[in-house]
C-alpha atoms as a PDB file:
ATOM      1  CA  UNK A   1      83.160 123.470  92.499  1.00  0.00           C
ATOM      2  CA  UNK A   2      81.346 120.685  90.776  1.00  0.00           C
ATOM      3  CA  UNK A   3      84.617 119.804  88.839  1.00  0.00           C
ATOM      4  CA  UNK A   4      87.089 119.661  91.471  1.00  0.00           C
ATOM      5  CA  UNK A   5      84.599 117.082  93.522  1.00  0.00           C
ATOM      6  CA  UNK A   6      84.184 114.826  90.569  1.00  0.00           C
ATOM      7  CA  UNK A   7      88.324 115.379  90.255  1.00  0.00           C
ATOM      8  CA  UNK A   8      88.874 114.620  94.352  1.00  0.00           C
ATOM      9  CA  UNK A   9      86.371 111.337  93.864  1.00  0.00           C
ATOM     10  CA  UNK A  10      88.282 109.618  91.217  1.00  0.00           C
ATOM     11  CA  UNK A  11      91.328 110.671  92.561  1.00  0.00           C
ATOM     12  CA  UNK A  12      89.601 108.710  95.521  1.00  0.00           C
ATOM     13  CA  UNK A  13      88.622 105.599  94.028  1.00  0.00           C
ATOM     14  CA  UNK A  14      91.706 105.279  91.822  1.00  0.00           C
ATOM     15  CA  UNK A  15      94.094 105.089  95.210  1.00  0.00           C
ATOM     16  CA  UNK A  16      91.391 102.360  96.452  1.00  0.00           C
ATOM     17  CA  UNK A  17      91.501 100.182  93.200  1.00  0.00           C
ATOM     18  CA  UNK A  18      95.425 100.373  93.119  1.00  0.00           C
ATOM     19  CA  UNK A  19      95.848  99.943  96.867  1.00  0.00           C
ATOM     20  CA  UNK A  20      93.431  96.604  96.630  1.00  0.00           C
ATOM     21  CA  UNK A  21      95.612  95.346  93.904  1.00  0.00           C
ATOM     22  CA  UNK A  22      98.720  95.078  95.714  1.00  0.00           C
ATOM     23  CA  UNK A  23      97.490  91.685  97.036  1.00  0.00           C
ATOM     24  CA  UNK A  24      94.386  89.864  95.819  1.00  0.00           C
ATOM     25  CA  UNK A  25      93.131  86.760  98.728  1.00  0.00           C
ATOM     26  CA  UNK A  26      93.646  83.187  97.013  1.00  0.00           C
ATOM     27  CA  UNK A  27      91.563  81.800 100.273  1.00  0.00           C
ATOM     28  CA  UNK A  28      93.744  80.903 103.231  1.00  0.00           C
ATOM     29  CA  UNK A  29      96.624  78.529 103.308  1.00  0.00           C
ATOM     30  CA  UNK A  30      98.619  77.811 105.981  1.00  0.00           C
ATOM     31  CA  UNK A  31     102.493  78.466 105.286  1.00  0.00           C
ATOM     32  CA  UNK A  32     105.611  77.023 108.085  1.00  0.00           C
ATOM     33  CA  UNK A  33     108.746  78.635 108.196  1.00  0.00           C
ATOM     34  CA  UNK A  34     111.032  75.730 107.657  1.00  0.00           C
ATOM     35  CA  UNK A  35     114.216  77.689 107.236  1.00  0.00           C
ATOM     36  CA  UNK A  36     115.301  75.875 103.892  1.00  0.00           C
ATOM     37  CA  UNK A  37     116.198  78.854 102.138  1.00  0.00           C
ATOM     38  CA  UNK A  38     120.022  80.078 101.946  1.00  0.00           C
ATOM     39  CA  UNK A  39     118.925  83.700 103.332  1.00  0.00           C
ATOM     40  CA  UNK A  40     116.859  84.466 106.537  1.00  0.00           C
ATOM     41  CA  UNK A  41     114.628  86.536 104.070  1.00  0.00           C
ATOM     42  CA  UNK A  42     110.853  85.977 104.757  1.00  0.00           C
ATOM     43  CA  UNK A  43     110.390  86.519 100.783  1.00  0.00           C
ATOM     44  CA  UNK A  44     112.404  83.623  99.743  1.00  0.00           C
ATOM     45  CA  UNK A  45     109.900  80.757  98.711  1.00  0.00           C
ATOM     46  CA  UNK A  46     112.715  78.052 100.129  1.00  0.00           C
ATOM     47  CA  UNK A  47     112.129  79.300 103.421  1.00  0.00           C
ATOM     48  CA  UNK A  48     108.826  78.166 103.247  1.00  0.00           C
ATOM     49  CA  UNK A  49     106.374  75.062 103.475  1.00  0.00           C
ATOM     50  CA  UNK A  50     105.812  74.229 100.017  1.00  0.00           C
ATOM     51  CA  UNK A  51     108.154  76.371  99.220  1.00  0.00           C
ATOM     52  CA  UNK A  52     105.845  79.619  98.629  1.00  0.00           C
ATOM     53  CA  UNK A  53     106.061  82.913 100.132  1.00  0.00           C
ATOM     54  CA  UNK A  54     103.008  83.425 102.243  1.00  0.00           C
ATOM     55  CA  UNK A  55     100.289  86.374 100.558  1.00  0.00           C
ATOM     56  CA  UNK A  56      97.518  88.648 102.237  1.00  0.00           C
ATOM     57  CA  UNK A  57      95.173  85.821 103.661  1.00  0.00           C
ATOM     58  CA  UNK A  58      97.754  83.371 104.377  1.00  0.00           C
ATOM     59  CA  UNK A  59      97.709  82.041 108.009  1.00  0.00           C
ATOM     60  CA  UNK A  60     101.917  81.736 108.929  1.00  0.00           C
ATOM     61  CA  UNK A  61     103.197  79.895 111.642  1.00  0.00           C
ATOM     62  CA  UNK A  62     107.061  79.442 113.369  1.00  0.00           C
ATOM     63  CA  UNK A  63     107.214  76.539 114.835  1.00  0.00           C
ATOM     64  CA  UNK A  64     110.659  75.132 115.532  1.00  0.00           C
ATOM     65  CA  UNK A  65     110.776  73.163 112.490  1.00  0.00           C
ATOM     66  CA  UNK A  66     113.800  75.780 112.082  1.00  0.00           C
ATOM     67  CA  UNK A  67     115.854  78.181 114.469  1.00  0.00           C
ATOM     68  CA  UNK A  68     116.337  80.220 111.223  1.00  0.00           C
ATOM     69  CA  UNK A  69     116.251  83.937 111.886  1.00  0.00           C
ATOM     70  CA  UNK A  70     113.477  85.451 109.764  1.00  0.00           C
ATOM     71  CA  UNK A  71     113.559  89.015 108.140  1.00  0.00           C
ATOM     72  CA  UNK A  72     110.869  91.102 106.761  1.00  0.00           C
ATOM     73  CA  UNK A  73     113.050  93.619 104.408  1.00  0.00           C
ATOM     74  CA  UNK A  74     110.008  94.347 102.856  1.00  0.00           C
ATOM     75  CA  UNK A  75     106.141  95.539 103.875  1.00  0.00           C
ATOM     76  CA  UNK A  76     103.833  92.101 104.641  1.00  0.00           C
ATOM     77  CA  UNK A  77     100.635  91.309 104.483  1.00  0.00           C
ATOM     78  CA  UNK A  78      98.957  88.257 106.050  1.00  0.00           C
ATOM     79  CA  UNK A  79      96.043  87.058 107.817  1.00  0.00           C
ATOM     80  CA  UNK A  80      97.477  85.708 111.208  1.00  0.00           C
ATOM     81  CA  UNK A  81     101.019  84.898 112.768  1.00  0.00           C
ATOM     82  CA  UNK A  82     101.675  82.287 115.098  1.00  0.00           C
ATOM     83  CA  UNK A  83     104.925  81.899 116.954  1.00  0.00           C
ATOM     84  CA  UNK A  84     105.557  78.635 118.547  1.00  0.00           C
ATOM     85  CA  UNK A  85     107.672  78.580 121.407  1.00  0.00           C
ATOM     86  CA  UNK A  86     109.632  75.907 120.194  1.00  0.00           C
ATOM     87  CA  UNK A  87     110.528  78.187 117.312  1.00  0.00           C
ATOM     88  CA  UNK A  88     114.257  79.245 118.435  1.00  0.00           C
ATOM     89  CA  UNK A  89     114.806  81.824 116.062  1.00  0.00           C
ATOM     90  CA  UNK A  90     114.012  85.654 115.960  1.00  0.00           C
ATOM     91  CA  UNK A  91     111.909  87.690 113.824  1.00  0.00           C
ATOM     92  CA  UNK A  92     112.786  91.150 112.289  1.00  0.00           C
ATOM     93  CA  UNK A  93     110.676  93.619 110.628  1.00  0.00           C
ATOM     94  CA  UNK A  94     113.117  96.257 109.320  1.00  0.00           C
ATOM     95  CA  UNK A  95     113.337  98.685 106.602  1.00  0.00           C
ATOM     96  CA  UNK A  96     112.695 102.374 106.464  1.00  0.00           C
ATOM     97  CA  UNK A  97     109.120 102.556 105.757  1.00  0.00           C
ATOM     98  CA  UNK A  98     108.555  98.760 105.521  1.00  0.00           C
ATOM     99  CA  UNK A  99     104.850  98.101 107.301  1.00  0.00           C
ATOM    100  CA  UNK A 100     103.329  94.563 108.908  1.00  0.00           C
ATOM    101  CA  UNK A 101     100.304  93.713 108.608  1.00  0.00           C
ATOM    102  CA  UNK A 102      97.963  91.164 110.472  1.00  0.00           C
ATOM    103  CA  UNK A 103      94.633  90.090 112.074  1.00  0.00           C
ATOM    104  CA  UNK A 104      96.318  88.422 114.707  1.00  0.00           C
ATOM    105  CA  UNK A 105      99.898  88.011 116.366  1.00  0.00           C
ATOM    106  CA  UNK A 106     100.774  85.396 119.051  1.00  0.00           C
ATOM    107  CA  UNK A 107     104.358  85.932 119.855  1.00  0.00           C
ATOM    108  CA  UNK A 108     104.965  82.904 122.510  1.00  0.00           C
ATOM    109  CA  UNK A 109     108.123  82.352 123.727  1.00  0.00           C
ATOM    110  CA  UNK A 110     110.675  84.217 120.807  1.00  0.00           C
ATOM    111  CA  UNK A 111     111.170  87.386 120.207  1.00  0.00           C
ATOM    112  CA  UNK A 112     109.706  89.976 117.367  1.00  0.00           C
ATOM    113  CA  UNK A 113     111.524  93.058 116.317  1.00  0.00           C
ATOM    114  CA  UNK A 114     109.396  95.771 114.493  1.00  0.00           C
ATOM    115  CA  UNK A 115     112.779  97.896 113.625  1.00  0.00           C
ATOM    116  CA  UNK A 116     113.757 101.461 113.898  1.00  0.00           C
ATOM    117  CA  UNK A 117     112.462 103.589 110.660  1.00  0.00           C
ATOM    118  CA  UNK A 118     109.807 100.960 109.588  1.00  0.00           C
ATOM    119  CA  UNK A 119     106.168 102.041 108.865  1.00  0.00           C
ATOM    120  CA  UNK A 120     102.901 102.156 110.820  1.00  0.00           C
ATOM    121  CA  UNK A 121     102.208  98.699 111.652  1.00  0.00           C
ATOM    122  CA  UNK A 122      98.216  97.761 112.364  1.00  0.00           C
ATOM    123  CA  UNK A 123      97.686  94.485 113.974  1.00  0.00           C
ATOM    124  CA  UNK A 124      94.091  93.436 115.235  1.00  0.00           C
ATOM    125  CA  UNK A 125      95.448  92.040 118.032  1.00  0.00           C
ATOM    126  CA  UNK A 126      98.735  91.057 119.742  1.00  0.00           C
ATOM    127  CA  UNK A 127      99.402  88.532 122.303  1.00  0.00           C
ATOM    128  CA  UNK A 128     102.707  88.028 124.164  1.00  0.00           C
ATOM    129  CA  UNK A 129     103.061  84.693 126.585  1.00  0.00           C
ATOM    130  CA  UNK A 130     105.722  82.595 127.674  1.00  0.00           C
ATOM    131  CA  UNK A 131     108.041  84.849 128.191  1.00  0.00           C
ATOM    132  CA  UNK A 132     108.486  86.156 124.387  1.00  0.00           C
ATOM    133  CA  UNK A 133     108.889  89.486 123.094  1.00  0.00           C
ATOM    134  CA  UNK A 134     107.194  91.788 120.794  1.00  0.00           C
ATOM    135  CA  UNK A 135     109.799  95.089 120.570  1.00  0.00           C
ATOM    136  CA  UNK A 136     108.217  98.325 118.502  1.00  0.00           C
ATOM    137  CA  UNK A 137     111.658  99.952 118.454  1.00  0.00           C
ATOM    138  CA  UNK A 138     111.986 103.910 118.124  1.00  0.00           C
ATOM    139  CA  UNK A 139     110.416 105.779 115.204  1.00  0.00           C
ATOM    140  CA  UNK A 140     107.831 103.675 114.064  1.00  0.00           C
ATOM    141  CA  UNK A 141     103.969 103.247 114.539  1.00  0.00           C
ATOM    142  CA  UNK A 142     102.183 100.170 115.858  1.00  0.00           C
ATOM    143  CA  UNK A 143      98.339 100.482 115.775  1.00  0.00           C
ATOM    144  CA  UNK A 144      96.611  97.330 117.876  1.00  0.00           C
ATOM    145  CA  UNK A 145      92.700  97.851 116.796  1.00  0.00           C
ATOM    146  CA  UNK A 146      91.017  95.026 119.365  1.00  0.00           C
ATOM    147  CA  UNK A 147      93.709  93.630 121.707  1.00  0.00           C
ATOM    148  CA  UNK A 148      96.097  93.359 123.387  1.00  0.00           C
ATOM    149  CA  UNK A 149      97.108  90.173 125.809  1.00  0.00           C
ATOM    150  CA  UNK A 150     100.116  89.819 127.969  1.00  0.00           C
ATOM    151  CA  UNK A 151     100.569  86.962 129.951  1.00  0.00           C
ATOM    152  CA  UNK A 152     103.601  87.654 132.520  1.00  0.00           C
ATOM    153  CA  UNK A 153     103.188  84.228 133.967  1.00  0.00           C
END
């Protein structure tokens, strides 16, 4: 019994170190969608202030600077998302198994698409104002872990 425990715990702690390695924090930088890319992908640097594609504990914000759809073909993994309500443009989350990502989401005033097939989602908290959307389409999972704030006005 001894040697399947000590098997099961480093099992354990080898998922842990190669899950933590998929993104390592470089301290928080805020990144604009400014649409300059020639795709609406959200992982081509052109697309991007500075032209970088935001990482884990980047803070990214849409904020009419562009009315450049975005898409999120793959998982992502950042610290906040803010969405202006000058920002004209949608936002799409799609991809069987594809996953966001995010302390915080304020959707104001444009609307965000997590797509059919994609992943569980866990968001610490969403807020929706200004008449914007935030759609969790069919077969997928959206975990909110602290809140969530709808303002209908």
């Amino acid at each position: 019994m001894k040697k399947q425990k000590i098997t099961f715990l480093a099992l354990a702690m080898a998922t842990a170190v190669s899950l933590g390695a998929q993104c390592v924090p470089n301290g928080t930088t805020t990144r604009t969608w400014d649409g300059g890319g020639s795709t609406e992908s959200f992982y081509e640097a052109d697309n991007w202030s500075g032209n970088t594609v935001p990482d884990c504990d980047d803070n990214i914000v849409f904020n009419g600077t562009s009315a450049k759809d975005c898409r999120m073909d793959a998982s992502v993994q950042v610290n906040n998302i803010n969405v202006a309500s000058a920002y004209n443009g949608r936002i799409y989350l799609q991809g069987t198994g594809n996953t966001l990502t995010a302390n915080n989401v304020t959707v104001n005033g444009t609307y965000f698409q997590l797509g059919s097939e994609t992943g569980l989602s866990v968001l610490n908290t969403l807020s929706v104002s200004n008449n914007g959307w935030f759609n969790a389409a069919s077969k997928m999972g959206l975990t909110i872990n602290n809140g969530l704030n709808i303002d209908l006005a």
